[in-house]
Protein backbone atom coordinates (compact mmCIF):
# COMPACT_ATOMS: atom_id res chain seq x y z
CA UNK A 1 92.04 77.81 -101.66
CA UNK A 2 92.15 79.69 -105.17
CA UNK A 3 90.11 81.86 -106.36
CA UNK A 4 87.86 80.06 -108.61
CA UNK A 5 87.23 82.62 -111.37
CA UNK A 6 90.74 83.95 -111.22
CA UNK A 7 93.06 81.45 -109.52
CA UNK A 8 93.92 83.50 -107.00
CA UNK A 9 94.00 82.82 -103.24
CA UNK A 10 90.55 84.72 -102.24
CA UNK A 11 91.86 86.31 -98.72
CA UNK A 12 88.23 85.66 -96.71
CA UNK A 13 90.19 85.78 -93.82
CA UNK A 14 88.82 84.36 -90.20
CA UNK A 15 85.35 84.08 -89.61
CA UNK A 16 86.32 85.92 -86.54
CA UNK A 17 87.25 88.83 -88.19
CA UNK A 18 83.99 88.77 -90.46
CA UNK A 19 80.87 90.62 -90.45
CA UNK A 20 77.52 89.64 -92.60
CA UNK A 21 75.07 91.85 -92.99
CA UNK A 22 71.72 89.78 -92.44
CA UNK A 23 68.63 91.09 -94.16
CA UNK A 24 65.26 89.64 -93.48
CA UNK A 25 67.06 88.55 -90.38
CA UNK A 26 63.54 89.12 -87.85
CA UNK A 27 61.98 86.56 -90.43
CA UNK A 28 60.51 83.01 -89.58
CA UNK A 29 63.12 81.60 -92.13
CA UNK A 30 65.92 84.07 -92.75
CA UNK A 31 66.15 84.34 -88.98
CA UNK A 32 67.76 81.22 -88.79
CA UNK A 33 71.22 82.66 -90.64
CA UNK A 34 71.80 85.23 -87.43
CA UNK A 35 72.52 82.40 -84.88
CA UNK A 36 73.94 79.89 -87.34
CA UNK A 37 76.93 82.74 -88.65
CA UNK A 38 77.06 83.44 -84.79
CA UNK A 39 77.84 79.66 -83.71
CA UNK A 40 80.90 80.06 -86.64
CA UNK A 41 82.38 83.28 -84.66
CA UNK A 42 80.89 85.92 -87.64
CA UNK A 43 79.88 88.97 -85.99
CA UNK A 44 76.50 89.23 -87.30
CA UNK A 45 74.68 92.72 -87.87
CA UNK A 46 71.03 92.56 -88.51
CA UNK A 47 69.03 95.27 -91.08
CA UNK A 48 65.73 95.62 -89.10
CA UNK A 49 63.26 98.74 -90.30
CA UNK A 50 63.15 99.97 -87.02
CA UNK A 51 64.12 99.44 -83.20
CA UNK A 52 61.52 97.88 -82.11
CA UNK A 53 62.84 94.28 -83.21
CA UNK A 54 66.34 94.64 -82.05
CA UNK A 55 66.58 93.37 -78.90
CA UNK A 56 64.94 90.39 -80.38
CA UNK A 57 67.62 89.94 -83.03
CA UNK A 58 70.26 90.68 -80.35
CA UNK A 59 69.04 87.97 -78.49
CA UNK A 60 69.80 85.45 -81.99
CA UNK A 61 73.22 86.65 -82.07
CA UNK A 62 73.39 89.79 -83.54
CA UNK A 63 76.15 91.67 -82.28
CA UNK A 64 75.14 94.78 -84.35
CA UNK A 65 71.70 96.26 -85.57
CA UNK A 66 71.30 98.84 -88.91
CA UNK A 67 68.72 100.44 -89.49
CA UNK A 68 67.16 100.35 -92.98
CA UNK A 69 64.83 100.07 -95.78
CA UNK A 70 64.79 97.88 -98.40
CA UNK A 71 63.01 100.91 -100.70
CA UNK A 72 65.78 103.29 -100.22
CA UNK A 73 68.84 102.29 -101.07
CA UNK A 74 70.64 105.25 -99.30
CA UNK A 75 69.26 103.68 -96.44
CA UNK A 76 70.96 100.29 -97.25
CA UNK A 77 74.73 101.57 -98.52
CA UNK A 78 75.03 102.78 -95.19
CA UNK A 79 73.72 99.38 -93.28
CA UNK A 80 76.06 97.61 -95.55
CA UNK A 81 79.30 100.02 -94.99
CA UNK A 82 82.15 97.94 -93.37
CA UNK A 83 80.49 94.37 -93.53
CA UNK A 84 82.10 91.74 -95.47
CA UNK A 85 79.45 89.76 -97.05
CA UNK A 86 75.60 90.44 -97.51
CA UNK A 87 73.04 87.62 -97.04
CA UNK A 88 69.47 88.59 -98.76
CA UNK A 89 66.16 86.50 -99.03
CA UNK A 90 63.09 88.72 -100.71
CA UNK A 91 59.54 89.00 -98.86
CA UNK A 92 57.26 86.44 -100.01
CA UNK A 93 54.96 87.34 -102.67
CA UNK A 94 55.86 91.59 -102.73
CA UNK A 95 54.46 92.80 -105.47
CA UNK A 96 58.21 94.79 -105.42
CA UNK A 97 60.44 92.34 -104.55
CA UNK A 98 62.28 92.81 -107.78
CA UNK A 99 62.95 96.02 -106.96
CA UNK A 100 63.51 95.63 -103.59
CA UNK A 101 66.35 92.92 -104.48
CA UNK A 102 67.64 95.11 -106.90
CA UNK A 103 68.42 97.79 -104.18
CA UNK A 104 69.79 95.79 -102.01
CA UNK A 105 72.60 94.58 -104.83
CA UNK A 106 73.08 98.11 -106.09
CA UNK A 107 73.66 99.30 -102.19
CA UNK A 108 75.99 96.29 -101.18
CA UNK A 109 78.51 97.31 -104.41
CA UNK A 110 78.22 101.02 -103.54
CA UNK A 111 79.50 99.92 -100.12
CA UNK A 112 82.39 97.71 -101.62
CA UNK A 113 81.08 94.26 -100.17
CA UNK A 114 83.05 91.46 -100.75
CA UNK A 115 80.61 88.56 -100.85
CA UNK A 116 76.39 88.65 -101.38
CA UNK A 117 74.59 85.31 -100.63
CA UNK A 118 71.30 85.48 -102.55
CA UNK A 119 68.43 83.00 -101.30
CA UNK A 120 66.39 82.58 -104.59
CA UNK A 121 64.02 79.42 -105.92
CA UNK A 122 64.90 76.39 -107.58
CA UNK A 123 64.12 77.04 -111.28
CA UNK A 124 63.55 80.53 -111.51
CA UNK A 125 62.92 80.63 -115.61
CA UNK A 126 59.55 78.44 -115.16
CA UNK A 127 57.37 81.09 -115.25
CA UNK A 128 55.77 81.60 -112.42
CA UNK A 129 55.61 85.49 -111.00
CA UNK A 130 57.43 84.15 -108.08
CA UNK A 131 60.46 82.48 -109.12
CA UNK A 132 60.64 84.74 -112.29
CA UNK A 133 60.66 87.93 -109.99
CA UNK A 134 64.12 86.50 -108.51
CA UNK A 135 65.70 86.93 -111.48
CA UNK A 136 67.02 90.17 -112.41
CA UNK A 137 68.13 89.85 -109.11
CA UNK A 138 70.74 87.23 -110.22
CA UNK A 139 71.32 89.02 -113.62
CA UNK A 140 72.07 92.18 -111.03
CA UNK A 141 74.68 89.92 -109.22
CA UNK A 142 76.32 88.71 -112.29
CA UNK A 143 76.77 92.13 -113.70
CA UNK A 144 77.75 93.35 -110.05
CA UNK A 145 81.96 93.42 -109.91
CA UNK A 146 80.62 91.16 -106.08
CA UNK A 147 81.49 87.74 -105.39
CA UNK A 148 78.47 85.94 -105.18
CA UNK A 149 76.75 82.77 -104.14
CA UNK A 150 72.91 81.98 -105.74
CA UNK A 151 70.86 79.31 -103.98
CA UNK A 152 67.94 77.87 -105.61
CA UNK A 153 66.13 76.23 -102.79
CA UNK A 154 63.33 73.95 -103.40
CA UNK A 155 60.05 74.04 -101.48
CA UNK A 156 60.51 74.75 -98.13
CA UNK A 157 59.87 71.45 -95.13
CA UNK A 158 59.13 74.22 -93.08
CA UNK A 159 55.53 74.80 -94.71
CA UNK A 160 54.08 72.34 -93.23
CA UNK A 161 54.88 73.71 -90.04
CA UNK A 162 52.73 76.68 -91.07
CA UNK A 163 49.50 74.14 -90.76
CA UNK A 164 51.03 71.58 -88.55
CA UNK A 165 48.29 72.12 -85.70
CA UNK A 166 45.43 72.40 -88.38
CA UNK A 167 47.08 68.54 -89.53
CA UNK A 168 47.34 67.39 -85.75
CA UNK A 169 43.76 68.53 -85.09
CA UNK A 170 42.04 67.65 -87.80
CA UNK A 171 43.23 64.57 -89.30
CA UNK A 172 43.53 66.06 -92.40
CA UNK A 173 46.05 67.58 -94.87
CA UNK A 174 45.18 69.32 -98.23
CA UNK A 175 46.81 71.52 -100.87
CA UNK A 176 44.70 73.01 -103.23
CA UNK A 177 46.65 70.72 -106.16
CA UNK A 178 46.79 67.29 -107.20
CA UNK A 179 47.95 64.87 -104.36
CA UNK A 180 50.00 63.09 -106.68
CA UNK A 181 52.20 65.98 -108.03
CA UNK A 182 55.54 65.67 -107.40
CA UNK A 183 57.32 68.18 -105.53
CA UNK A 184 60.90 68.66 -104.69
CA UNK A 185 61.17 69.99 -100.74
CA UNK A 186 64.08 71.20 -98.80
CA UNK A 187 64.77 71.75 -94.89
CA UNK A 188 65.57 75.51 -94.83
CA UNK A 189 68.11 74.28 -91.85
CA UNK A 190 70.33 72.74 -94.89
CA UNK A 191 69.68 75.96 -97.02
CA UNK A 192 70.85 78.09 -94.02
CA UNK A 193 74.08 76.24 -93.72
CA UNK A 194 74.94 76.03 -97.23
CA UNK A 195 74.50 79.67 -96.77
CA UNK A 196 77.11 79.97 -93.85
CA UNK A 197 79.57 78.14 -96.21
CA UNK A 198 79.01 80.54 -98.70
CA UNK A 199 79.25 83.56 -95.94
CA UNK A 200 82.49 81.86 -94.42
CA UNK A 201 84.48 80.03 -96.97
CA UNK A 202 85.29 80.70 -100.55
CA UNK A 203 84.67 77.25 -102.08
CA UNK A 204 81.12 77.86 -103.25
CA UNK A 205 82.00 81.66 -104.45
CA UNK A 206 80.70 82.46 -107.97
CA UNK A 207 78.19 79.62 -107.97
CA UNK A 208 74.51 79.31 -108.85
CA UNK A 209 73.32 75.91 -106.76
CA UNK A 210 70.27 73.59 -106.82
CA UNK A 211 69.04 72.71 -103.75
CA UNK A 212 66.76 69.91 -103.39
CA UNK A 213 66.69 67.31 -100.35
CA UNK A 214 64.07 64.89 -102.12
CA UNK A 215 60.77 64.82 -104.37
CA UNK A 216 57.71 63.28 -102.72
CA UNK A 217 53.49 63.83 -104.10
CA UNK A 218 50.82 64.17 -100.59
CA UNK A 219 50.83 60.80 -100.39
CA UNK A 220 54.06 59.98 -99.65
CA UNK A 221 54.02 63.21 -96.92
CA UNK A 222 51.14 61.93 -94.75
CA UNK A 223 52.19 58.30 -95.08
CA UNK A 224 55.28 59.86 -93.06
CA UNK A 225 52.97 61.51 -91.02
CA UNK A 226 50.56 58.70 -90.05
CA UNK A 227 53.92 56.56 -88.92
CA UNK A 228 55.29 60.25 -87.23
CA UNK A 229 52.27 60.36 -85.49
CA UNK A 230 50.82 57.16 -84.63
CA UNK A 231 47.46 57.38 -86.12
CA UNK A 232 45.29 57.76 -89.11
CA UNK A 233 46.02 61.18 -91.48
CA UNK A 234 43.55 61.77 -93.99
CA UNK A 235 44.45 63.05 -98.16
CA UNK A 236 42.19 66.12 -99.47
CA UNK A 237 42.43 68.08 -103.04
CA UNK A 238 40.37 71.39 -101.24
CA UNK A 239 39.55 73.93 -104.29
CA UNK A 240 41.92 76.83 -104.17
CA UNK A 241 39.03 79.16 -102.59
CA UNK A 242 38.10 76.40 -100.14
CA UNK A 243 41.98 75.93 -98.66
CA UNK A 244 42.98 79.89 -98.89
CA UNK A 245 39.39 80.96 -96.72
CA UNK A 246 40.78 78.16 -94.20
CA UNK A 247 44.57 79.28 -93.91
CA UNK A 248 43.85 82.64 -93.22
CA UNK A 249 46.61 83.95 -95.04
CA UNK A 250 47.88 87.05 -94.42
CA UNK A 251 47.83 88.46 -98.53
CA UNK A 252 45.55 90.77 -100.32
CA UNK A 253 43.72 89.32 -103.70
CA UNK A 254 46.48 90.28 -106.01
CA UNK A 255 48.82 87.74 -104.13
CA UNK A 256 46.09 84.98 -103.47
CA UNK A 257 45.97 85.10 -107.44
CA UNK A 258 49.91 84.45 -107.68
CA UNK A 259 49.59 81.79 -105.30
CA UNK A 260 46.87 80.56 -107.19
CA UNK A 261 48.55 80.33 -110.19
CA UNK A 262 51.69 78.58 -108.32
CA UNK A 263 49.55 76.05 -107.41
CA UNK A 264 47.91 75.90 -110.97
CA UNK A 265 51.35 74.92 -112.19
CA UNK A 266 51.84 72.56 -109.33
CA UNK A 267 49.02 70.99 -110.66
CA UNK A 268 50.20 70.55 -114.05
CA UNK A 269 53.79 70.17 -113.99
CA UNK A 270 54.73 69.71 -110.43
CA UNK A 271 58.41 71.03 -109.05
CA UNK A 272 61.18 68.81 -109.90
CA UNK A 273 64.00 69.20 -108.54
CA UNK A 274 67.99 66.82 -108.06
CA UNK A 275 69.21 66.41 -104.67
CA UNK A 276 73.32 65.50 -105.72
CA UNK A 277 74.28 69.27 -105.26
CA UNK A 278 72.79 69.91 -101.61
CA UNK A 279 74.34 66.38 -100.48
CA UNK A 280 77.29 67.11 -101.92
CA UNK A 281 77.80 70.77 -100.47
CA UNK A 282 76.59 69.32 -96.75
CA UNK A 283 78.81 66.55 -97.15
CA UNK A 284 76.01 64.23 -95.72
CA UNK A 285 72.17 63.29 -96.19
CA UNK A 286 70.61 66.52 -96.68
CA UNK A 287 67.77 66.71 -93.49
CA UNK A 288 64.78 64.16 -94.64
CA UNK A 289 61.39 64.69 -94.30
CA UNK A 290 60.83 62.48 -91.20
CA UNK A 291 63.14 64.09 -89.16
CA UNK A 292 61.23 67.63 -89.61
CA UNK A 293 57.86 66.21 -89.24
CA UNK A 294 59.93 64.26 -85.86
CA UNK A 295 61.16 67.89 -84.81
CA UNK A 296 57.51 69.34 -85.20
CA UNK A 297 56.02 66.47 -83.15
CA UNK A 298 58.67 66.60 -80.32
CA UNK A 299 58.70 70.95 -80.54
CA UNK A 300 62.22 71.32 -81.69
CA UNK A 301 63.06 74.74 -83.35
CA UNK A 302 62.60 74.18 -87.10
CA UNK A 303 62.06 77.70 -87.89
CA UNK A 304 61.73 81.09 -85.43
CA UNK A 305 58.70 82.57 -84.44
């Protein structure tokens, strides 16, 4: 296949002969790239802050570990020296993950990597701290002399897995935001293979992509869930203080308050999104919302712990 920006034929070679370094590759979501590159014959290596988490990460497919941080980016040219391709998803809601983005870039083109897959949000130009924070990192790739590959994933399937049991045991499922916004979601199983097509094959090089699976309010998700499960599932609006005391999440106030105002905008203008790209990239349906909440109910892997 040619190049697209120069027409060339872009030599990516085997995916035998391949290595991707994986960053964030312990993570619930990112974790899922080590075994899917693995099942396509890329030898994975995995950036882990210390040892302790490596034998898990082996144990995904890793076939290397590096040791790194993503503050110094000494650290990182020399975890991304010899690998082929870079895959990269920030921390959620780090008050530096800018910066942290930013380093990784500037450390995979000291290295002279090929190909950087960046996991970022669907529209990142709304204004909101957390999709806004994402983009210098995309202005860095542009700029960067690296082929790259942007994804723009939509809200994630996979958190409503995060209160799944609280659902199941309590009848109930609230967001602090109106229950008829409309918000477009995404299996992070579709984003992570759309991101092994980037990491393997050249036909999505230089692209910035959309991903969206489809756009549903709260009351189209526990209508799903009341058939998923068999029974009755109430609708709540809980106040933003009310839900975050219950989910017990694991941020300080400064985050709570982006989160809050994530949801503020929720509330207002929702999170559109178009699902014609991700369809078209898969080459099929993109996952749907019943067959997560199906996978959650029967305890199939929809994330890693």
């Amino acid at each position: 296949m040619d190049d697209p920006a120069t027409g060339n034929g872009a030599d990516f070679g085997t995916s035998a002969s391949r290595t991707v370094l994986v960053v964030g590759a312990t993570g619930r979501l990112a974790g899922l790239v080590v075994p899917a590159l693995a099942r396509r014959g890329v030898r994975v290596r995995g950036l882990v802050r210390d040892e302790q988490r490596a034998e898990a990460l082996r144990a995904r497919g890793a076939g290397e570990i590096a040791i790194g941080d993503l503050r110094d980016v000494d650290s990182l040219t020399a975890a991304a020296r010899g690998v082929d391709g870079v895959f990269h998803i920030g921390p959620a809601f780090h008050r530096d993950e800018t910066r942290l983005g930013l380093n990784m870039v500037a450390a995979a083109a000291a290295a002279d990597v090929r190909n950087f897959v960046f996991s970022a949000v669907i529209h990142p130009g709304n204004g909101l701290w957390n999709h806004s924070a994402k983009l210098p990192v995309e202005r860095a790739l542009y700029a960067s002399g690296m082929r790259f590959t942007i994804l723009q994933p939509a809200r994630f399937y996979q958190n409503i897995g995060r209160v799944w049991q609280t659902v199941v045991g309590t009848g109930v499922f609230g967001e602090p935001f109106s229950r008829k916004a409309k918000i477009a979601w995404v299996d992070y199983r579709d984003v992570v293979e759309v991101a092994a097509i980037a990491l393997t094959d050249d036909r999505l090089a230089y692209g910035t992509f959309e991903l969206c699976a489809r756009i549903a309010d709260r009351d189209d998700i526990v209508a799903l869930m009341r058939e998923v499960l068999g029974r009755d599932i109430e609708v709540s609006e809980p106040s933003f203080d009310a839900w975050a005391g219950g989910s017990r999440l694991p941020f300080d106030e400064w985050q709570l308050q982006r989160i809050a105002e994530m949801y503020a905008h929720y509330d207002e203008h929702g999170l559109p999104g178009n699902g014609l790209v991700l369809s078209t990239i898969l080459g099929r349906a993109p996952l749907s919302f019943r067959r997560y909440l199906e996978d959650l109910v029967s305890g199939a892997p929809t994330e890693l712990s």
